[in-house]
Protein backbone atom coordinates (compact mmCIF):
# COMPACT_ATOMS: atom_id res chain seq x y z
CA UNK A 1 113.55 107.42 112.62
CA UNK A 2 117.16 107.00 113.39
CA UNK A 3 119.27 110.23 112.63
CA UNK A 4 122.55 108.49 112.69
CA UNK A 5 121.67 106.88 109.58
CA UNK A 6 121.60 110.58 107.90
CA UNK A 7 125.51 111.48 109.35
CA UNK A 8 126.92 109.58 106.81
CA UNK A 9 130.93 110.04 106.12
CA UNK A 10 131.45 112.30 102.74
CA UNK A 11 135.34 111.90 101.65
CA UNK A 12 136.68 112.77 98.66
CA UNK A 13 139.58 111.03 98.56
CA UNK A 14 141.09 111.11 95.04
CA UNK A 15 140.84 113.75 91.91
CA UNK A 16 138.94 110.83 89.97
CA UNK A 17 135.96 111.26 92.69
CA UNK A 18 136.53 115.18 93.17
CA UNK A 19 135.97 115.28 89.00
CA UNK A 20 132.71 113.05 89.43
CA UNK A 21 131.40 114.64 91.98
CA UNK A 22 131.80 118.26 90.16
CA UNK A 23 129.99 116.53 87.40
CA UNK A 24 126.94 115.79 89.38
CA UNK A 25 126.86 118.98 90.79
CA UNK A 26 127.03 120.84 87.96
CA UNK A 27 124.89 119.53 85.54
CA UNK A 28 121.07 119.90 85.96
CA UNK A 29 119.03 116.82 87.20
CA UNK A 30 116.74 115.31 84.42
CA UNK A 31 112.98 116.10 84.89
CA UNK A 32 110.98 112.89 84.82
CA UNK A 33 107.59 113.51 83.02
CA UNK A 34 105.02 111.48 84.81
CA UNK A 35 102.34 110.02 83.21
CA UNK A 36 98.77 111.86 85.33
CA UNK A 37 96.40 109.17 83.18
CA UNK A 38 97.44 106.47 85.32
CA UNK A 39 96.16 107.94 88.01
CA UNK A 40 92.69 108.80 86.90
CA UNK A 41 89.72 108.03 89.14
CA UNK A 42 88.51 105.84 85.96
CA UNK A 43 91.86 104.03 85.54
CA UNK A 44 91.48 103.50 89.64
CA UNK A 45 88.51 101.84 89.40
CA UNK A 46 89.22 99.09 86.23
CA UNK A 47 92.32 98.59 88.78
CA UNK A 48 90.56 97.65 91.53
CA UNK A 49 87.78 95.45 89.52
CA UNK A 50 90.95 93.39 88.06
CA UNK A 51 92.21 93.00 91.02
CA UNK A 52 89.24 91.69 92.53
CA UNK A 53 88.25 89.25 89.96
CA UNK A 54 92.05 87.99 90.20
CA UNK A 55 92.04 87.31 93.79
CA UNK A 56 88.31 85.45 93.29
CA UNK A 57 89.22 82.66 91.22
């Protein structure tokens, strides 16, 4: 992987962007709940069985 694409040019170059970016820093990130039934070995398998009779017809 390239590491130039990871040196990317940060400039704050106005009080409008200083304010938003004190914003973001400042207030905590939203947790995102994620939904552990969709991923059940059961769920898996009714996946994979309408998959297969999708790509049979």
């Amino acid at each position: 992987m390239a590491t130039s694409s990871f040196n990317k040019d940060f400039t704050l170059d106005s009080k409008k962007a200083i304010d938003s970016f004190t914003k973001i820093i400042t207030n905590p990130a939203k947790s995102v709940k994620i939904d552990r039934t969709l991923t059940l070995p059961e769920r898996e398998r009714q996946g994979e069985l309408k998959l297969r009779r999708m790509l049979s017809r």
